[in-house]
Protein backbone atom coordinates (compact mmCIF):
# COMPACT_ATOMS: atom_id res chain seq x y z
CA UNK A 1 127.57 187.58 14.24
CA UNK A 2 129.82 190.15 15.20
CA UNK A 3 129.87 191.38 19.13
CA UNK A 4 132.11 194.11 20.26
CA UNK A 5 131.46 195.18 23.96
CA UNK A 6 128.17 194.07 25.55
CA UNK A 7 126.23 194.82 21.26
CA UNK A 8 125.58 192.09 19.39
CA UNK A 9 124.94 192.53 15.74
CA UNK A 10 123.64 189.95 13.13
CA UNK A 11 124.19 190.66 9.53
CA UNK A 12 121.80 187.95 8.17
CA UNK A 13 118.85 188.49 10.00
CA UNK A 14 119.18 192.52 10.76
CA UNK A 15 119.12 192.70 14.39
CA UNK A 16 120.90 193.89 16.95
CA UNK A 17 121.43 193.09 21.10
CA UNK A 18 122.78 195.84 24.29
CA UNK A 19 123.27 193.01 26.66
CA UNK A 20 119.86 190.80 26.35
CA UNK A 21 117.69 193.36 25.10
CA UNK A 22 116.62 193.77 21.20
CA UNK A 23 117.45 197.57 19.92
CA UNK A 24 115.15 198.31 17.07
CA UNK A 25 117.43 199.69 14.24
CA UNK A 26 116.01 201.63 10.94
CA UNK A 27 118.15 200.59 8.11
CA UNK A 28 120.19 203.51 7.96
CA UNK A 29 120.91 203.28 11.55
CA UNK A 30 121.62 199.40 11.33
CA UNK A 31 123.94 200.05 8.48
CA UNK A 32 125.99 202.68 10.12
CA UNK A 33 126.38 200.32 13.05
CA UNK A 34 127.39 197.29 11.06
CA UNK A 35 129.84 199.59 9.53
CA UNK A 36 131.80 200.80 12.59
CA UNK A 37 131.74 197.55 14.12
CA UNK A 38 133.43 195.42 11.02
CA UNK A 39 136.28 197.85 12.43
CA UNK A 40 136.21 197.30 16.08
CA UNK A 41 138.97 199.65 17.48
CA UNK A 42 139.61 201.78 13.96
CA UNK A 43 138.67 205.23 13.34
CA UNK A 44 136.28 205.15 10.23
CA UNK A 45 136.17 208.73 8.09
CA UNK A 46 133.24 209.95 7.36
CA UNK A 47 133.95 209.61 3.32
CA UNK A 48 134.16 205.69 4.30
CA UNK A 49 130.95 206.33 6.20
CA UNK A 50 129.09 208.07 3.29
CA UNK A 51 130.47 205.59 0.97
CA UNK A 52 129.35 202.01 2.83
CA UNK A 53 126.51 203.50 4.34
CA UNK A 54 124.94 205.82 1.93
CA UNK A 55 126.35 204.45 -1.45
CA UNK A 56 127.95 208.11 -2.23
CA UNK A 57 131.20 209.72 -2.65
CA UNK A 58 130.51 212.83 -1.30
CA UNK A 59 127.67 214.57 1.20
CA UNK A 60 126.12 217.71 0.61
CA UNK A 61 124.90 217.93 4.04
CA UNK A 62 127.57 216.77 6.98
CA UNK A 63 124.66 216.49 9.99
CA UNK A 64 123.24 213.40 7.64
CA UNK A 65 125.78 211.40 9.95
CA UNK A 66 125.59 212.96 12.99
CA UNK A 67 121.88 212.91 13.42
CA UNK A 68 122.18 209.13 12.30
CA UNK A 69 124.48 209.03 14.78
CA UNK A 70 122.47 210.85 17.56
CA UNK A 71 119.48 208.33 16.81
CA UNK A 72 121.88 205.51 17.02
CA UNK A 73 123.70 206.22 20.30
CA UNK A 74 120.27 206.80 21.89
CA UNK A 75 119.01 203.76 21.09
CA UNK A 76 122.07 202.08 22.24
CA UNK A 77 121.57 203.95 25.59
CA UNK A 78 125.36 205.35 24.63
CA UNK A 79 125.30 208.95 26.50
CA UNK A 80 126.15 211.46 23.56
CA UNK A 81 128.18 213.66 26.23
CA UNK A 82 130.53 210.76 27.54
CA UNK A 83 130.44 207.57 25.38
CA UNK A 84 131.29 204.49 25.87
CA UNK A 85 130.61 202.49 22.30
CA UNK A 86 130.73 204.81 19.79
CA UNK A 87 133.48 207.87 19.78
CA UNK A 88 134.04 210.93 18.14
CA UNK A 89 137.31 211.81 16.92
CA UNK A 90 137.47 215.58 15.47
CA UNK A 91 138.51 216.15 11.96
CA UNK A 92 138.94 211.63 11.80
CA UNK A 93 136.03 210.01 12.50
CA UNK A 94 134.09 207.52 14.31
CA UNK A 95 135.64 204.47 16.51
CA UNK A 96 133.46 201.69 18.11
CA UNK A 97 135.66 201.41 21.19
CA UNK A 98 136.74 197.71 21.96
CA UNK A 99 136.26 198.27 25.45
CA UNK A 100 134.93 200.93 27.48
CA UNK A 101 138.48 200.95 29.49
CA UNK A 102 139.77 202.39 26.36
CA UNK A 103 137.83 205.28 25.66
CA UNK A 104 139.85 208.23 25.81
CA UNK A 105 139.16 211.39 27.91
């Protein structure tokens, strides 16, 4: 079980828990979750993204993350315009933030 923040995520049986409710995942979306949360606190590129989550070296079409991600953060009731679980950081990557103290501005 892995639990970063108030998200709960279980490899073995697929699901994943905001606080005490169930978020319904597709796969894609529950893989690119379970990805940024083995790293709590690291910036993951999107190469490692495309690579882990997709099973590809290389992406023809950059959005394919984003609107993963857009699906994702909705679910997670994350607000796109100010997170608080998942970050964006320009020309890096994507963080799952440790704690939403630590989110930068």
């Amino acid at each position: 079980m892995l639990a970063v923040q108030d998200v709960r995520l279980d490899p073995a049986s697929r699901r994943v828990w905001r606080g005490e409710d169930e978020i319904r995942l597709s796969r894609k979306e529950f893989e690119l979750l379970h990805a940024l949360m083995a790293r709590p606190g690291d910036i993951v590129t999107r190469g490692e993204l495309m690579a882990d989550v997709w099973q590809t070296s290389f992406y023809t079409n950059s959005k394919t993350i984003d609107v993963h991600l857009g699906w994702l953060r909705r679910k997670l009731g994350d607000d796109p315009r100010s997170p608080v679980l998942i970050t964006t950081h320009r020309g890096r990557g994507l963080r799952f933030e440790t704690s939403a103290d630590t989110v930068a501005s």
